[in-house]
Protein backbone atom coordinates (compact mmCIF):
# COMPACT_ATOMS: atom_id res chain seq x y z
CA UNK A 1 8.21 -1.81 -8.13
CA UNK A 2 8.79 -4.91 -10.00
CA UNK A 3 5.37 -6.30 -9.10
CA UNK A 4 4.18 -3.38 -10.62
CA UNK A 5 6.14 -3.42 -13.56
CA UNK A 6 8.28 0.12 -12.78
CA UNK A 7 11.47 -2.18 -12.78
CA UNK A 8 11.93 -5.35 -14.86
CA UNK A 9 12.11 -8.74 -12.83
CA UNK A 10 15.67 -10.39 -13.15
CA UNK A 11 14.53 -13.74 -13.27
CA UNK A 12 10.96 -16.26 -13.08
CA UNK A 13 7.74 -14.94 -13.47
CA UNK A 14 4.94 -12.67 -11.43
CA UNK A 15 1.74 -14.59 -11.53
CA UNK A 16 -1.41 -12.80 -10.44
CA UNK A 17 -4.57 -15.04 -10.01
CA UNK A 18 -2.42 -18.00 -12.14
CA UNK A 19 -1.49 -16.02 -14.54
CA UNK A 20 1.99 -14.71 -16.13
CA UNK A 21 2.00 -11.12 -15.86
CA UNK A 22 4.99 -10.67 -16.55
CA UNK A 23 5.22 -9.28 -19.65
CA UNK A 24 2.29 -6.43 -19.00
CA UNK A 25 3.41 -2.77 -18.59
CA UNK A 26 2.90 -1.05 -15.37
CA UNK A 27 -0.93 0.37 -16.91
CA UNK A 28 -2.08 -3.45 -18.12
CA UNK A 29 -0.83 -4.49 -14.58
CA UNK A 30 -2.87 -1.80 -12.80
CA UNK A 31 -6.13 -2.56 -14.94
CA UNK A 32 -5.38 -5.90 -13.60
CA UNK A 33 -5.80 -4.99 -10.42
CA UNK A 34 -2.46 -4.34 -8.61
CA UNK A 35 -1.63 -0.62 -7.02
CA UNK A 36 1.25 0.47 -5.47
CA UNK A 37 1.61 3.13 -2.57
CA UNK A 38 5.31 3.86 -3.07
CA UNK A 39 8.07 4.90 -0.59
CA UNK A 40 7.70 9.02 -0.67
CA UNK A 41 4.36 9.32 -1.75
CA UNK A 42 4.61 10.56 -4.73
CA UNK A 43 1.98 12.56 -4.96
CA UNK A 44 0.83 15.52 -7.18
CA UNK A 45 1.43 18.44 -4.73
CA UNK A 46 0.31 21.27 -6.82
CA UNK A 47 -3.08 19.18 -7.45
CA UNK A 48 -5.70 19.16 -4.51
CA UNK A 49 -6.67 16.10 -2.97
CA UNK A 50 -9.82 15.59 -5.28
CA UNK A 51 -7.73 15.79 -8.08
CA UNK A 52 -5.06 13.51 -6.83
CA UNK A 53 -8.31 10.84 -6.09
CA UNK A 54 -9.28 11.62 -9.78
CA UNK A 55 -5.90 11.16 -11.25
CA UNK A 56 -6.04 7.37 -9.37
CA UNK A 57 -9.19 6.82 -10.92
CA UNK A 58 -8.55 7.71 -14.32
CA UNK A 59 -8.32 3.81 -15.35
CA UNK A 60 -11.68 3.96 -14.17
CA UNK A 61 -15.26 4.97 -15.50
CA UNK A 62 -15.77 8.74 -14.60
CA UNK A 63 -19.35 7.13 -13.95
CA UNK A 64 -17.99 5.34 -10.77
CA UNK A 65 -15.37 8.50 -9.52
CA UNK A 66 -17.75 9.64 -6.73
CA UNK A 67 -18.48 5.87 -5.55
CA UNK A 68 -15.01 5.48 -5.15
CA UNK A 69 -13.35 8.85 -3.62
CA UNK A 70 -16.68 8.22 -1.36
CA UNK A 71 -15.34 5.16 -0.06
CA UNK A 72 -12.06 6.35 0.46
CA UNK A 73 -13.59 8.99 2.55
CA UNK A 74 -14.74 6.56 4.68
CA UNK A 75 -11.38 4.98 5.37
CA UNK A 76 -9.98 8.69 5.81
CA UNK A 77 -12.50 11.33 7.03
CA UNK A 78 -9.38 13.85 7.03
CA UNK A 79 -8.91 13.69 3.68
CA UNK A 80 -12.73 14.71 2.75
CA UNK A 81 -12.16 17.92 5.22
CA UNK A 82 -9.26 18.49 2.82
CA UNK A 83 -10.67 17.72 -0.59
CA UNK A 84 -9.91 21.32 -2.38
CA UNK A 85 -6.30 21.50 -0.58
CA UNK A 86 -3.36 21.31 -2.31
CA UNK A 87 -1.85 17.72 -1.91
CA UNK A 88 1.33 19.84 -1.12
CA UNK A 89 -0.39 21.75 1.95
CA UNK A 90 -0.88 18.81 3.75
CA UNK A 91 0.71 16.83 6.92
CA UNK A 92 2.58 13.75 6.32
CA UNK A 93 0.11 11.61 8.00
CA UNK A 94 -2.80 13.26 5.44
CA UNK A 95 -0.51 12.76 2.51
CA UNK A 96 -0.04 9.07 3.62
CA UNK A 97 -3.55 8.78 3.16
CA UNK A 98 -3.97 10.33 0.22
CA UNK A 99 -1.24 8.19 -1.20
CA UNK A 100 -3.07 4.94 -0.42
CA UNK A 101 -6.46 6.79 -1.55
CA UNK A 102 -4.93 7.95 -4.77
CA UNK A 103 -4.05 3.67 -5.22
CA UNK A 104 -7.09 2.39 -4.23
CA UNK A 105 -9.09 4.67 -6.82
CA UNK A 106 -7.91 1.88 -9.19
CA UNK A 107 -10.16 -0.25 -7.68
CA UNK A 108 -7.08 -2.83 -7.31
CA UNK A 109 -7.39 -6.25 -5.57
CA UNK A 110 -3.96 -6.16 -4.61
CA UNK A 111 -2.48 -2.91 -3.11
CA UNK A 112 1.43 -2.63 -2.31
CA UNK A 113 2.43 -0.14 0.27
CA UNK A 114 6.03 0.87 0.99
CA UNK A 115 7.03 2.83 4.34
CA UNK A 116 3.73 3.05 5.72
CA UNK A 117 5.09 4.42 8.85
CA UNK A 118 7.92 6.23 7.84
CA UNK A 119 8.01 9.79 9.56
CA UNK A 120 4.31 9.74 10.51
CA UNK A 121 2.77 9.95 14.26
CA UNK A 122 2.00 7.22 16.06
CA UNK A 123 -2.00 8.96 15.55
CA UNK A 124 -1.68 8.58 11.88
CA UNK A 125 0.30 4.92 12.19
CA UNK A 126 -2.79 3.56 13.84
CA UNK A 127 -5.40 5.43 11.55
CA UNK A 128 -3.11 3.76 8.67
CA UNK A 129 -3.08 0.83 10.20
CA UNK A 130 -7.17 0.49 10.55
CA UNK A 131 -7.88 1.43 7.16
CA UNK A 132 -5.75 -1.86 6.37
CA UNK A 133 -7.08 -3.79 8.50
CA UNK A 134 -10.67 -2.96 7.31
CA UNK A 135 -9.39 -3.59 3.47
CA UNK A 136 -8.66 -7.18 4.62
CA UNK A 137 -11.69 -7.30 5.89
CA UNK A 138 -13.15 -6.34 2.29
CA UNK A 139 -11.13 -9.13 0.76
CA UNK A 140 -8.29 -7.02 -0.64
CA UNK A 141 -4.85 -8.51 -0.83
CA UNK A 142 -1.84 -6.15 1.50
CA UNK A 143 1.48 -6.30 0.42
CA UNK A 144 3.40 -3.85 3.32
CA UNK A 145 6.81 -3.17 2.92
CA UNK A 146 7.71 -2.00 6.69
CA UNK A 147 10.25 -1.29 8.80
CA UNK A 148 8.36 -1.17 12.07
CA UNK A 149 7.60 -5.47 12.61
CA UNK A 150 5.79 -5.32 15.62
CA UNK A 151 3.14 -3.65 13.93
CA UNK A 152 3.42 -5.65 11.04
CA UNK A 153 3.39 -9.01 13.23
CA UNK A 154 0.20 -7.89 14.57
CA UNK A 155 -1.88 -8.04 11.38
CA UNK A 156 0.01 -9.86 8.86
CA UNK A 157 -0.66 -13.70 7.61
CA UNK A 158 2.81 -13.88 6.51
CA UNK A 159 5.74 -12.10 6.61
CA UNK A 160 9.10 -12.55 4.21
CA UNK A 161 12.08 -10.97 5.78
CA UNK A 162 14.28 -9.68 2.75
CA UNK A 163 18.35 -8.59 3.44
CA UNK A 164 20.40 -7.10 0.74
CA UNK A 165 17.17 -7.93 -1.66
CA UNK A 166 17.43 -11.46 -0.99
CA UNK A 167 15.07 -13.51 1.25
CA UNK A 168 16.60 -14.72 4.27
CA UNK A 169 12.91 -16.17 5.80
CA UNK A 170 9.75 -16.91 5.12
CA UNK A 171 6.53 -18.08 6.78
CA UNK A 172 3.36 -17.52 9.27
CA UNK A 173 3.30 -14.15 11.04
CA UNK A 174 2.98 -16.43 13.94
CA UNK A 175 5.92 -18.84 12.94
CA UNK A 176 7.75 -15.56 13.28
CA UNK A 177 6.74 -14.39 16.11
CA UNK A 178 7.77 -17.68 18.02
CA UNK A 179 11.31 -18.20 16.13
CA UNK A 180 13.35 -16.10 19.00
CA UNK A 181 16.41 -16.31 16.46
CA UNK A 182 14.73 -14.63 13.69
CA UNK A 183 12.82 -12.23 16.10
CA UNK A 184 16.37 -11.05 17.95
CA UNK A 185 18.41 -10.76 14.15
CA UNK A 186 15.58 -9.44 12.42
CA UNK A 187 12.65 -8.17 13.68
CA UNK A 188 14.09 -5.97 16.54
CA UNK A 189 12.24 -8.05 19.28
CA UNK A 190 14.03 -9.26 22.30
């Protein structure tokens, strides 16, 4: 939420491509480029799905709305079955995905997403999990906030393990993986 600008940082600076945005408010930070996927959803459950997509784009062009709920169709077929539902109406696993639609609407080249997992399927983890994967891909920047790390350890660069809000480690996904200490306290791997 800091990132975003929701909270206000207690200290230093948040640089995005070099530079200090800091100072921005949560809209300046999202024309910037940066979305957020927050813990909960947050969606707009007495809007449909379409209208939740619109509502993401609105920092947009209305000339480019169709391009982009398109191409989050792609990522989540369900959600284009669903398109006049009420957000509301739908399973966990569809909001999920119409959470991280709805954020990447704004065209961002950083999306955050906290609790990816929480409560869904393992069905919906993985379909989660591939529209990630395929956002890398497309050169997009992941920040995951997650609670399940062997999923995590299988797709992330890095990982920073945080306790009490502090960071307690940093470094390679692999690094990680191979530091038996860290993977026993930490990670939940034995």
């Amino acid at each position: 939420m800091c990132i975003a600008g929701h909270v206000k940082q207690q200290g230093g600076v948040i640089h995005l491509d070099g530079q200090d945005i800091s100072n921005l408010d949560p809209t300046e930070r999202v024309r910037n480029g940066i979305a957020i996927s927050p813990e909960g959803r947050r969606l707009f459950k007495d809007l449909t799905v379409q209208d939740n997509l619109r509502v993401g784009g609105m920092v947009q062009s209305a000339k480019v709305f169709i391009h982009d709920r398109d191409r989050v169709l792609a990522l989540f077929p369900r959600l284009g079955e669903r398109l006049n539902s009420l957000a509301g109406n739908l399973s966990g696993g569809e909001q999920q995905m119409l959470a991280i639609g709805r954020a990447l609407m704004t065209r961002p080249r950083l999306i955050m997403i906290d609790e990816l997992s929480l409560g869904l399927m393992p069905k919906i983890i993985d379909l989660c999990y591939q529209a990630l994967i395929q956002l890398r891909r497309d050169g997009m920047t992941v920040l995951l906030v997650e609670q399940n790390t062997e999923r995590v350890l299988k797709i992330a660069d890095n990982i920073c393990v945080l306790e009490s809000g502090s960071t307690v480690w940093q470094g390679t996904a692999e690094a990680a993986r191979n530091d038996p200490k860290l993977a026993e306290a930490y990670l939940g791997m034995h």
